[in-house]
Protein backbone atom coordinates (compact mmCIF):
# COMPACT_ATOMS: atom_id res chain seq x y z
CA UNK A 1 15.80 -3.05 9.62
CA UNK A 2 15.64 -0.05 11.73
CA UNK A 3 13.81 2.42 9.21
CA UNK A 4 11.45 1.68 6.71
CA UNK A 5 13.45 0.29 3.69
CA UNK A 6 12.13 0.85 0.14
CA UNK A 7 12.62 -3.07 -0.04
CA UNK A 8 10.68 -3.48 3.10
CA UNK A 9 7.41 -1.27 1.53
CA UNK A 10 7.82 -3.77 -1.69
CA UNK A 11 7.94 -6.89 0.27
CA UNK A 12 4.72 -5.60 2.49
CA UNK A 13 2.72 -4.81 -0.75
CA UNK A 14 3.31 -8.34 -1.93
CA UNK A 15 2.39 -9.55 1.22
CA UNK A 16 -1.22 -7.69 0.77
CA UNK A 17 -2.01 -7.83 -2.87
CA UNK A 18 -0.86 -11.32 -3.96
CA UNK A 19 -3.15 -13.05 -1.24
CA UNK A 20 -6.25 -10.57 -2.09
CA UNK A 21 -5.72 -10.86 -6.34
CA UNK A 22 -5.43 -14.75 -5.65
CA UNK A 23 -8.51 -14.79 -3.44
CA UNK A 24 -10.78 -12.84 -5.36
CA UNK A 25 -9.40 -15.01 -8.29
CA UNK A 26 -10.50 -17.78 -6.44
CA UNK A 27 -13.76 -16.68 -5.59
CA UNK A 28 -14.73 -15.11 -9.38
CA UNK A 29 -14.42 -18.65 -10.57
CA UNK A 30 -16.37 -19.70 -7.66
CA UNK A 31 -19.17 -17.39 -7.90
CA UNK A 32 -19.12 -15.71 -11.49
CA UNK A 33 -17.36 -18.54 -13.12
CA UNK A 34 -18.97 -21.26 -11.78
CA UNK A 35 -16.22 -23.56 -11.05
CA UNK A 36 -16.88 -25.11 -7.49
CA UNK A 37 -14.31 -25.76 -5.43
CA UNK A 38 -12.77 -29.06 -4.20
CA UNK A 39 -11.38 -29.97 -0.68
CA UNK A 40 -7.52 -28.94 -2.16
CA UNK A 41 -8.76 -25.98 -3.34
CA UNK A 42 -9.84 -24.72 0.17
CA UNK A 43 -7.01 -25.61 1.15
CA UNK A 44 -4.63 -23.51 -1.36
CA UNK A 45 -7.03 -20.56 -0.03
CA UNK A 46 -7.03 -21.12 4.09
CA UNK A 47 -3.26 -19.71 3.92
CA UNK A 48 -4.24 -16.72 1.84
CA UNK A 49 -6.69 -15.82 4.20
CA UNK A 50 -4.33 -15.89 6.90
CA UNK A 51 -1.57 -13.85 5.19
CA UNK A 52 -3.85 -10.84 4.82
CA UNK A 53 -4.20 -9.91 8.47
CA UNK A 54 -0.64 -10.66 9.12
CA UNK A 55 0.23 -8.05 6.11
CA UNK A 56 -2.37 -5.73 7.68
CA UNK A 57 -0.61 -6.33 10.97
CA UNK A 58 2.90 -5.09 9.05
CA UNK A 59 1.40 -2.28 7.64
CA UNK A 60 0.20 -0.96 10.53
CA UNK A 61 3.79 -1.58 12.97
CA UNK A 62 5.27 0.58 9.95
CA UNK A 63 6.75 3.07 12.72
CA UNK A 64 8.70 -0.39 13.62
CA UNK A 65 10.64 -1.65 10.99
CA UNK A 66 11.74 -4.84 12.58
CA UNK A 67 8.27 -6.02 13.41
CA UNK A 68 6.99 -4.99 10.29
CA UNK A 69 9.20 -7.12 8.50
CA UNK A 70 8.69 -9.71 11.05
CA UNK A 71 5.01 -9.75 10.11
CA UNK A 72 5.37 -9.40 6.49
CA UNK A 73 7.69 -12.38 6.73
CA UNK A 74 4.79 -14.37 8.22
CA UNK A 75 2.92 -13.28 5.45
CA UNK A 76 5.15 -14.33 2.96
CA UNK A 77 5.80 -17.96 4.53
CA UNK A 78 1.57 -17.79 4.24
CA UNK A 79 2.08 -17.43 0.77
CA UNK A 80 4.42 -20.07 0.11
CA UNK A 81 2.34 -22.57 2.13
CA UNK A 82 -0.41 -21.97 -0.78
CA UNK A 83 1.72 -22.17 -3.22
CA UNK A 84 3.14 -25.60 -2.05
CA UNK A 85 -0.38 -26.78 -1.73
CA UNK A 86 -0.88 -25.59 -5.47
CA UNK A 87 1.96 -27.13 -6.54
CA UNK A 88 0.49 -30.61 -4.73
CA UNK A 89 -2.70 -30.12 -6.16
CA UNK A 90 -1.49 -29.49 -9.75
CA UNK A 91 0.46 -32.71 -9.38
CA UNK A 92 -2.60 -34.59 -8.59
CA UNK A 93 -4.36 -33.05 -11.60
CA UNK A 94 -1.41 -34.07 -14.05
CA UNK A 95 -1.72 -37.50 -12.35
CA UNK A 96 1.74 -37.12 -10.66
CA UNK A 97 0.75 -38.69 -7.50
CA UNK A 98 -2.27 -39.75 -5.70
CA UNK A 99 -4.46 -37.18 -3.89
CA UNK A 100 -7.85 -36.93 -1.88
CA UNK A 101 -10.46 -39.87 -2.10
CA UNK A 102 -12.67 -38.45 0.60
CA UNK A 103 -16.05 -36.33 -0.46
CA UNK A 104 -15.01 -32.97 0.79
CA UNK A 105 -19.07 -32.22 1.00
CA UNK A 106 -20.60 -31.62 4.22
CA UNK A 107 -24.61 -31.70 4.53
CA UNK A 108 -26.10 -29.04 6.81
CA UNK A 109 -28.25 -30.48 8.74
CA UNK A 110 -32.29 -31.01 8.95
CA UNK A 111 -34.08 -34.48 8.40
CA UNK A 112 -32.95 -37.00 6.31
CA UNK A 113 -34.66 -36.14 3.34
CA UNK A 114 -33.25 -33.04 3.69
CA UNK A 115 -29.62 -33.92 3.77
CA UNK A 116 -30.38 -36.46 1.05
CA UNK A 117 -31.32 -33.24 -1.00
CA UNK A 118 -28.99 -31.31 0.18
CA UNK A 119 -26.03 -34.11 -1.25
CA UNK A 120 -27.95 -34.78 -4.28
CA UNK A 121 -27.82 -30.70 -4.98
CA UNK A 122 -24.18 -30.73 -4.37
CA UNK A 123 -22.15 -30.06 -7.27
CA UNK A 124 -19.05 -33.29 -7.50
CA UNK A 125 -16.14 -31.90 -7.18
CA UNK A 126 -13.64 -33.97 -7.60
CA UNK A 127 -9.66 -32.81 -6.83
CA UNK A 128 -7.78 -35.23 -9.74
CA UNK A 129 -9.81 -33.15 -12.37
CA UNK A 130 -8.59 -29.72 -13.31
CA UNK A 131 -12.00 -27.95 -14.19
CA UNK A 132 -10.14 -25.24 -15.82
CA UNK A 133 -6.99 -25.02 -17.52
CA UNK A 134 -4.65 -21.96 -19.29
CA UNK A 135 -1.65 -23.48 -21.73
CA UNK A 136 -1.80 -26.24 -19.87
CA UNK A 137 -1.82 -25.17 -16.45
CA UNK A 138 -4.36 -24.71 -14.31
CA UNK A 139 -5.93 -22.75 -11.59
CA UNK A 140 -3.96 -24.79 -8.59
CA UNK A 141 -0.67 -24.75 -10.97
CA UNK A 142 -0.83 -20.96 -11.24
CA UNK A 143 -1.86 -20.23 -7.77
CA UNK A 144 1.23 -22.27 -6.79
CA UNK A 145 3.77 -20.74 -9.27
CA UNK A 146 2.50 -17.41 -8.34
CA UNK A 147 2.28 -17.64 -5.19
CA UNK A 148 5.58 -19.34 -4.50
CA UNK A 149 7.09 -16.86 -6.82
CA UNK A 150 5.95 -14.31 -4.55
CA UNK A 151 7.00 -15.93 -1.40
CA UNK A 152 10.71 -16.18 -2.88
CA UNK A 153 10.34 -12.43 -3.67
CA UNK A 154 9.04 -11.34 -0.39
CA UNK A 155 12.22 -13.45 1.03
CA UNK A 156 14.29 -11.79 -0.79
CA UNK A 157 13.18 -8.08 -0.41
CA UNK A 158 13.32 -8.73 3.49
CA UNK A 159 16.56 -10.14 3.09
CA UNK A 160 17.33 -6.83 1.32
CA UNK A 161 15.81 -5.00 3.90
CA UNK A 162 17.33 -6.22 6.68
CA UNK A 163 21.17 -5.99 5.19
CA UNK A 164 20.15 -2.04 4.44
């Protein structure tokens, strides 16, 4: 991986867009769909968010192949962490296997009525319970299919890139 590979560019532009389409995704159900997040759900995103500076950090060592590919491999193993997660999650939804039990909602602060408020307001969210679903699958099932799609593609274009 001494020069820039046309493998390498591919496997860098997964490493950018699949993390920002799944995140803003993630956050139009959030905020425009209204579909609040659980605990596993934050956690299927915490990776994402990681894998975007390290696929910024590729991009810009682009004079240095090597690096670069080092990078957008870090990205890509990013990626796959979500989409394990998803994967877990999914099962949990289907029932599979047991998940969370714990509240994953923290009160800010303030006197006692006001955290009593503030966990009254609090929309349940519960991680068992797919709020939304597509033939069958839903959001954590796609994000890990997707995203461990993508990982296995990155893989394999750096693989690519490193044998040219």
């Amino acid at each position: 991986m001494n020069s820039l590979s046309p493998a390498l560019g591919r496997a860098r532009l997964l490493t950018l867009l699949v993390p920002l389409i799944a995140l803003g995704t993630a956050y139009a159900s959030q905020y425009l769909g209204g579909l609040h997040p659980c605990e596993m759900c934050w956690w299927q995103r915490y990776p994402h968010m990681a894998a975007i500076p390290l696929a910024l950090v590729a991009y810009a060592l682009r004079g240095r192949a090597c690096m670069s590919g080092l990078f957008a491999g870090f990205a890509g193993i990013a990626i796959g962490i979500s989409g394990a997660i998803g994967l877990f999650h999914a099962g949990v939804e289907y029932g599979w296997w047991e998940g969370l039990t714990a509240c994953s909602t923290t009160p800010t602060g303030g006197s006692s009525a006001d955290i009593l408020s503030q966990i009254m307001a609090t929309p349940i969210t519960r991680c068992d319970v797919a709020p939304w679903s597509l033939f069958g699958i839903s959001l954590a099932g796609y994000n890990g299919l997707l995203s461990g799609a993508a990982a296995l593609a990155i893989l394999a274009l750096l693989l690519k890139a490193r044998k040219a």
